[in-house]
N, C-alpha and C. Protein backbone atom coordinates (compact mmCIF):
# COMPACT_ATOMS: atom_id res chain seq x y z
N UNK A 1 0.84 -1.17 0.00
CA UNK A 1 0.00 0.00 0.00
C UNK A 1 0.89 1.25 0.00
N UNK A 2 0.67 2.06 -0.68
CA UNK A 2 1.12 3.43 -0.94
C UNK A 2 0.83 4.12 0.30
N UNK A 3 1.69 5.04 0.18
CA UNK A 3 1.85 6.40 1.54
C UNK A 3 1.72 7.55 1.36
N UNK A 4 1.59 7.83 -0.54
CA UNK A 4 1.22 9.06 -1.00
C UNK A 4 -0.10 9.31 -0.83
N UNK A 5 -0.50 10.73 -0.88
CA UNK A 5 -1.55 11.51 -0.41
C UNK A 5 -2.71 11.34 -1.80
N UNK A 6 -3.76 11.28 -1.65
CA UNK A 6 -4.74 11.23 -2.52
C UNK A 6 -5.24 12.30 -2.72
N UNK A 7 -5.83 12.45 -3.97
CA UNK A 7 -5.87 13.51 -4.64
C UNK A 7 -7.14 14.58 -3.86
N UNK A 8 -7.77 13.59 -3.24
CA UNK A 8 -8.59 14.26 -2.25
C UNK A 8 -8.11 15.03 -1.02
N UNK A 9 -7.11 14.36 -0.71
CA UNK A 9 -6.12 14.68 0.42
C UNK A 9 -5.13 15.93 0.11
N UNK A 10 -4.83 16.05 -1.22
CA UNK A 10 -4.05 16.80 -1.47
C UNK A 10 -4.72 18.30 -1.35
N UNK A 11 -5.82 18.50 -1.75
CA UNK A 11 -6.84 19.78 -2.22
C UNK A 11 -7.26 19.94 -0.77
N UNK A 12 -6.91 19.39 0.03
CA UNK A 12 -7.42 19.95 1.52
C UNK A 12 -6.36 20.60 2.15
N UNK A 13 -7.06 21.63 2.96
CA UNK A 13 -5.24 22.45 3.69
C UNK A 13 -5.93 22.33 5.35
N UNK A 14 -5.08 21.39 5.83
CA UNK A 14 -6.00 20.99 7.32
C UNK A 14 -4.88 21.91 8.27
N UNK A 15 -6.12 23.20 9.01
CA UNK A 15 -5.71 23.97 9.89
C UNK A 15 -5.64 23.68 11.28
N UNK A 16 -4.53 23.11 11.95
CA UNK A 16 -4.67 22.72 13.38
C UNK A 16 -4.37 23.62 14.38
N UNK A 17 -5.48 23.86 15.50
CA UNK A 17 -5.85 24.66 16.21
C UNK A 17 -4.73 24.34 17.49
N UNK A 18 -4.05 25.00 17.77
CA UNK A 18 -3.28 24.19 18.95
C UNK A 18 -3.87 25.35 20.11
N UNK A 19 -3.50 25.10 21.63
CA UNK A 19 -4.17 25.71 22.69
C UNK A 19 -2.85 26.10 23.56
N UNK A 20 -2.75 27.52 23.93
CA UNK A 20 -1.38 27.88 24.24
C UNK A 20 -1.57 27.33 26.04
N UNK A 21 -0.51 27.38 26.66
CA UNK A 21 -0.93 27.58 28.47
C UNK A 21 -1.83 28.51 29.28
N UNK A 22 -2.27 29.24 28.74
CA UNK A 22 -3.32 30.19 28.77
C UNK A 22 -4.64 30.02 28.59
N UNK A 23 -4.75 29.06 27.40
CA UNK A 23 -5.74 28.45 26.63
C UNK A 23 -6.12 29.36 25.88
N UNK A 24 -5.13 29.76 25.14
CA UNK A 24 -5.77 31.01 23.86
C UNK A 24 -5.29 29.90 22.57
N UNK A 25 -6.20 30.21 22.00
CA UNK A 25 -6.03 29.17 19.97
C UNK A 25 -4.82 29.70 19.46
N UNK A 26 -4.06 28.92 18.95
CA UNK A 26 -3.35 29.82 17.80
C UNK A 26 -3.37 28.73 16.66
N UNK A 27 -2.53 29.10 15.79
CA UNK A 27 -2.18 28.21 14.38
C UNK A 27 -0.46 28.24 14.07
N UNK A 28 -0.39 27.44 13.39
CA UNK A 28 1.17 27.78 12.84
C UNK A 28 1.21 29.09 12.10
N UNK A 29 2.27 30.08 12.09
CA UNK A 29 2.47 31.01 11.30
C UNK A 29 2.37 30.99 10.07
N UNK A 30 2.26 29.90 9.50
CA UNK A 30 2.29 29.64 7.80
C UNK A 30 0.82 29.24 7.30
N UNK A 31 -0.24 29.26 8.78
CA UNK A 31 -1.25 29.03 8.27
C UNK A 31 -1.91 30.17 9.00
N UNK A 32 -1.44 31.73 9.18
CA UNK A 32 -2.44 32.54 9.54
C UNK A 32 -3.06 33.20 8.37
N UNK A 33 -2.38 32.62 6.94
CA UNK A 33 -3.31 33.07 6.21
C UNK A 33 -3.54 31.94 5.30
N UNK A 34 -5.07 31.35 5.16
CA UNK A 34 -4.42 30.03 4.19
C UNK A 34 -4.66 30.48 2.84
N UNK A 35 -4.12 29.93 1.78
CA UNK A 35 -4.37 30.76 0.42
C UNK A 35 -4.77 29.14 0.00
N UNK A 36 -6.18 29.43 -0.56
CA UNK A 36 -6.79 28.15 -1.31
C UNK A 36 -6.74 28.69 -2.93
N UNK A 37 -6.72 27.93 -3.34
CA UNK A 37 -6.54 27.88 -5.16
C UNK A 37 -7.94 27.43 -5.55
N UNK A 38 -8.23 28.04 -6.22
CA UNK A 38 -10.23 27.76 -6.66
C UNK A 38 -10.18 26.72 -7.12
N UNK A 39 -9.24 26.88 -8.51
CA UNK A 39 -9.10 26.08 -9.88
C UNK A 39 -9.10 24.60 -8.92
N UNK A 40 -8.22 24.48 -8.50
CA UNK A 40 -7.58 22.69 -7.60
C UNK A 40 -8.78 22.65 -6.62
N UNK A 41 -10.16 23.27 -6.59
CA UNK A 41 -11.33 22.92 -5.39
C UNK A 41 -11.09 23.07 -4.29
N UNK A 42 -9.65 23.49 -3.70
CA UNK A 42 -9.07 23.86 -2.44
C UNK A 42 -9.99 23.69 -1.46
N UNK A 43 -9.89 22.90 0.23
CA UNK A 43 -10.54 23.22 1.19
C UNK A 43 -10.07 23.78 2.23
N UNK A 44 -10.28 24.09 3.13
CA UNK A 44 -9.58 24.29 4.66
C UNK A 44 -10.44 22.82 5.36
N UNK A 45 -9.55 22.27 6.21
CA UNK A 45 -10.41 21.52 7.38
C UNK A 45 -9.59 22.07 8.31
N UNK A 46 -10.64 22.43 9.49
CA UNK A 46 -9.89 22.84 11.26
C UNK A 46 -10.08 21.59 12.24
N UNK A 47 -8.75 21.10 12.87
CA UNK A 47 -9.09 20.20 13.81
C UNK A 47 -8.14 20.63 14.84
N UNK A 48 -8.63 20.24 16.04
CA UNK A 48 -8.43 20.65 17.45
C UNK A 48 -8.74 19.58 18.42
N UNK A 49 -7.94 19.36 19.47
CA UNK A 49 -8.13 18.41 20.78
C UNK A 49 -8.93 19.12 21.20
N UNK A 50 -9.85 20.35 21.77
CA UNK A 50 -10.69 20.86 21.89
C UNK A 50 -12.21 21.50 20.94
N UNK A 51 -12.98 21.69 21.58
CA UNK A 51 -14.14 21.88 21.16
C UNK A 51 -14.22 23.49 20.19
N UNK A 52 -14.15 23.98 19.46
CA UNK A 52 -14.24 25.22 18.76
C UNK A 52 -15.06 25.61 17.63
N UNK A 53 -14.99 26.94 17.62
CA UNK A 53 -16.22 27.58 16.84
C UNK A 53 -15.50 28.27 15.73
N UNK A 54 -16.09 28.46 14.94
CA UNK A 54 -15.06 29.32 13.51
C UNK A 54 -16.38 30.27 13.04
N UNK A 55 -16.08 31.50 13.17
CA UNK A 55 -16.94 32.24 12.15
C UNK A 55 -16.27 33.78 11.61
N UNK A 56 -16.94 33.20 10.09
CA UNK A 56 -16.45 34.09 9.21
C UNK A 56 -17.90 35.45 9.35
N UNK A 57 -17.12 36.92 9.31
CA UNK A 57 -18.06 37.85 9.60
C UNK A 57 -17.75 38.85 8.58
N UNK A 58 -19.48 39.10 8.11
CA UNK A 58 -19.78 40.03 7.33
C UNK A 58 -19.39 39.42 5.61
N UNK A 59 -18.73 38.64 5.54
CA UNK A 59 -18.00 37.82 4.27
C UNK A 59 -17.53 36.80 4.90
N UNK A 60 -18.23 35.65 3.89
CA UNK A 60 -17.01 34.29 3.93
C UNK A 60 -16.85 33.81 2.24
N UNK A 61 -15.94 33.67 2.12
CA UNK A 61 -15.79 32.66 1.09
C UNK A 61 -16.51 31.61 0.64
N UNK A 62 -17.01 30.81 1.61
CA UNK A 62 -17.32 29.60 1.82
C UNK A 62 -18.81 30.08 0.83
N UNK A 63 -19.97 28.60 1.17
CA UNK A 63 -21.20 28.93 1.05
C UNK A 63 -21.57 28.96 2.77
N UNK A 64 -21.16 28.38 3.62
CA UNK A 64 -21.48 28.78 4.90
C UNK A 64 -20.24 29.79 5.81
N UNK A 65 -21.11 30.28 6.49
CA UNK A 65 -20.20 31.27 7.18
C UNK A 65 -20.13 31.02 8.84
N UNK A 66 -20.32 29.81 9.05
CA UNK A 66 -19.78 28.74 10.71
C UNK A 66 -19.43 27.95 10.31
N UNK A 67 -18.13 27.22 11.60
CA UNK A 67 -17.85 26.11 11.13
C UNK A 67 -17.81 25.61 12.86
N UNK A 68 -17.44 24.40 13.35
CA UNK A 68 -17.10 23.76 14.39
C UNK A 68 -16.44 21.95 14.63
N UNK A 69 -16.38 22.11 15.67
CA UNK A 69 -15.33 20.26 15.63
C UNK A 69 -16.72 19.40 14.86
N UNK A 70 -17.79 19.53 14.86
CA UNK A 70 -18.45 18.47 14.37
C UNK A 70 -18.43 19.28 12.73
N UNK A 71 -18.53 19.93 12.53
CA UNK A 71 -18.71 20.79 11.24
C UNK A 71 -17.65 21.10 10.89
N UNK A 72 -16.26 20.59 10.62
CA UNK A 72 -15.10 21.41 10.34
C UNK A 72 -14.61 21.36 9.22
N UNK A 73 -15.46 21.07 8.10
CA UNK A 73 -14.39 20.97 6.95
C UNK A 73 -15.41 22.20 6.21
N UNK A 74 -14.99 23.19 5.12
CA UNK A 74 -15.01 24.29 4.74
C UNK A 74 -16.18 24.06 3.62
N UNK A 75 -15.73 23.13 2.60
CA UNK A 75 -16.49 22.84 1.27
C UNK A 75 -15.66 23.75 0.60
N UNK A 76 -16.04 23.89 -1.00
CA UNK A 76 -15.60 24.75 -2.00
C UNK A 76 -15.67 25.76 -1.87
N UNK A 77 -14.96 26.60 -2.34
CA UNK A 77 -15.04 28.54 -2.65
C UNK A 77 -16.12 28.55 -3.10
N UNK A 78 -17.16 29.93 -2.97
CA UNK A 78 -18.43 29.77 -3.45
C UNK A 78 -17.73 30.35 -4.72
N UNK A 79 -19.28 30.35 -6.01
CA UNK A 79 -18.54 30.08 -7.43
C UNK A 79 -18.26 31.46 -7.70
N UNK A 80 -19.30 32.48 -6.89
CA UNK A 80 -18.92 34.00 -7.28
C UNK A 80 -17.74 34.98 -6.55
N UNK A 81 -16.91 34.30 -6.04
CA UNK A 81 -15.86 34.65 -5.07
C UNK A 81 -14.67 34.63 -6.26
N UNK A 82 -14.18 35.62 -6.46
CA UNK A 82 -13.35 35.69 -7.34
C UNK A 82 -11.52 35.98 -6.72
N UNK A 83 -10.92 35.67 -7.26
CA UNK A 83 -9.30 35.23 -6.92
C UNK A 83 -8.87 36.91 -6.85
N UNK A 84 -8.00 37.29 -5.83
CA UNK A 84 -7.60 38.75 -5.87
C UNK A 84 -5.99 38.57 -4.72
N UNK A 85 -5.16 39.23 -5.29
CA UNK A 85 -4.11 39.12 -4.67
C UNK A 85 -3.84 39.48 -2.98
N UNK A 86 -5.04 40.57 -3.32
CA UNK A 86 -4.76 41.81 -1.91
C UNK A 86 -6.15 41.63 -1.09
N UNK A 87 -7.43 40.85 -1.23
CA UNK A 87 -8.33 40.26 -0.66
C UNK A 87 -8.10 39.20 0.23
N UNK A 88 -8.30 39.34 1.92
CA UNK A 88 -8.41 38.48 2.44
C UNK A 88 -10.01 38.22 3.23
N UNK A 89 -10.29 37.09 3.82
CA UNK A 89 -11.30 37.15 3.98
C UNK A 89 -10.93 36.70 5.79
N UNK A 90 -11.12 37.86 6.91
CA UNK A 90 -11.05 37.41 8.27
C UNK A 90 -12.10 36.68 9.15
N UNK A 91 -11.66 35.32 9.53
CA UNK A 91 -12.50 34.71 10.21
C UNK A 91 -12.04 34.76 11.71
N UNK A 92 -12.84 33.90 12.69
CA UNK A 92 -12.62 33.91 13.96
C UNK A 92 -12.70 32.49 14.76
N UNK A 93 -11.64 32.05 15.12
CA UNK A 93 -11.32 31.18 15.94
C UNK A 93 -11.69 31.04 16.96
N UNK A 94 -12.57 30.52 17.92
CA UNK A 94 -13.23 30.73 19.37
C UNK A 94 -13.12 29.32 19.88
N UNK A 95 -12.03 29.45 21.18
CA UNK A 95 -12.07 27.80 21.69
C UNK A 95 -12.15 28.41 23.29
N UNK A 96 -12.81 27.62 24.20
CA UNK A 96 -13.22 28.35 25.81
C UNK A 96 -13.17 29.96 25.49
N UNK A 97 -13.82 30.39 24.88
CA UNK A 97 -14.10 31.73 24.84
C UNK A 97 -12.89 32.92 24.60
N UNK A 98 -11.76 32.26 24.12
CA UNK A 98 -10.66 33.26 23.86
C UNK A 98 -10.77 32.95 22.19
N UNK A 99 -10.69 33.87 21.79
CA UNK A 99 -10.43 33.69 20.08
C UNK A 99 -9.27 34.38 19.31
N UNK A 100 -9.08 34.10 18.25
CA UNK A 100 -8.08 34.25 17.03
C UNK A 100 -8.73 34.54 16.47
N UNK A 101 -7.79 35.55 15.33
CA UNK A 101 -8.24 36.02 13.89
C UNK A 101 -7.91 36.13 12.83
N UNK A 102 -7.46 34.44 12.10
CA UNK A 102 -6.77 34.61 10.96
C UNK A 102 -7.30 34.91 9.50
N UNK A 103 -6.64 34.36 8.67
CA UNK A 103 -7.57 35.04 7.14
C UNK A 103 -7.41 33.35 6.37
N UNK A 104 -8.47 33.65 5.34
CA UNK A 104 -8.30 33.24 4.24
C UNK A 104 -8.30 34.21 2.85
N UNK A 105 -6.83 33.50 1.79
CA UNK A 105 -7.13 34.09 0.65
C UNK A 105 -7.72 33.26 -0.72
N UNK A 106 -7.95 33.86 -1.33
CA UNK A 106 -8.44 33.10 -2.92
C UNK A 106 -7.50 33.39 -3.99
N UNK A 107 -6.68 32.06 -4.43
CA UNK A 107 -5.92 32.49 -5.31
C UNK A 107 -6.76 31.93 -6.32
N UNK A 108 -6.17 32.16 -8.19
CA UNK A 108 -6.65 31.66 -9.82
C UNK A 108 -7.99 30.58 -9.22
């Protein structure tokens, strides 16, 4: 059996929520902004040893604008969301009531 990533696997960008000593969310630095690619169906999935809330305000990308541990995978860019270099779209991270605020972008 193979160990390479499937093509399903590949088009996903899985954001892991880690919980500082404080218990504030953060992410890796390379994922405070994730840049999904339309063209390749790009997703985000968020997973966390804790329970968390994600919401995108006033704009999401998505077709939904919540996400959570039972709800965490993103789906497609909606189709009228168009690719822009300097567009990000800020969502909100909420785990025990402290939150984060990273972005997503839309690249081609």
């Amino acid at each position: 059996m193979s160990a390479q990533a499937t093509m399903q696997e590949e088009r996903i960008k899985t954001v892991v929520i880690k919980i500082d000593k404080e218990g504030r969310p953060h992410v890796d630095d390379d994922l405070e902004i994730v840049v999904l690619n339309k063209t390749k169906n790009e997703e985000i999935r968020w997973t966390s040893t804790e329970p968390f809330r994600i919401d995108f305000f006033g704009d999401s990308p998505f077709y939904e604008d919540q996400f959570d541990h039972v709800y965490h995978q993103s789906g497609l860019v909606r189709r009228g969301v168009l690719s822009s270099p300097s567009r990000t779209y800020k969502y909100t991270i909420e785990v025990n009531g402290k939150k984060l605020d990273p972005r997503v972008k839309v690249d081609p």
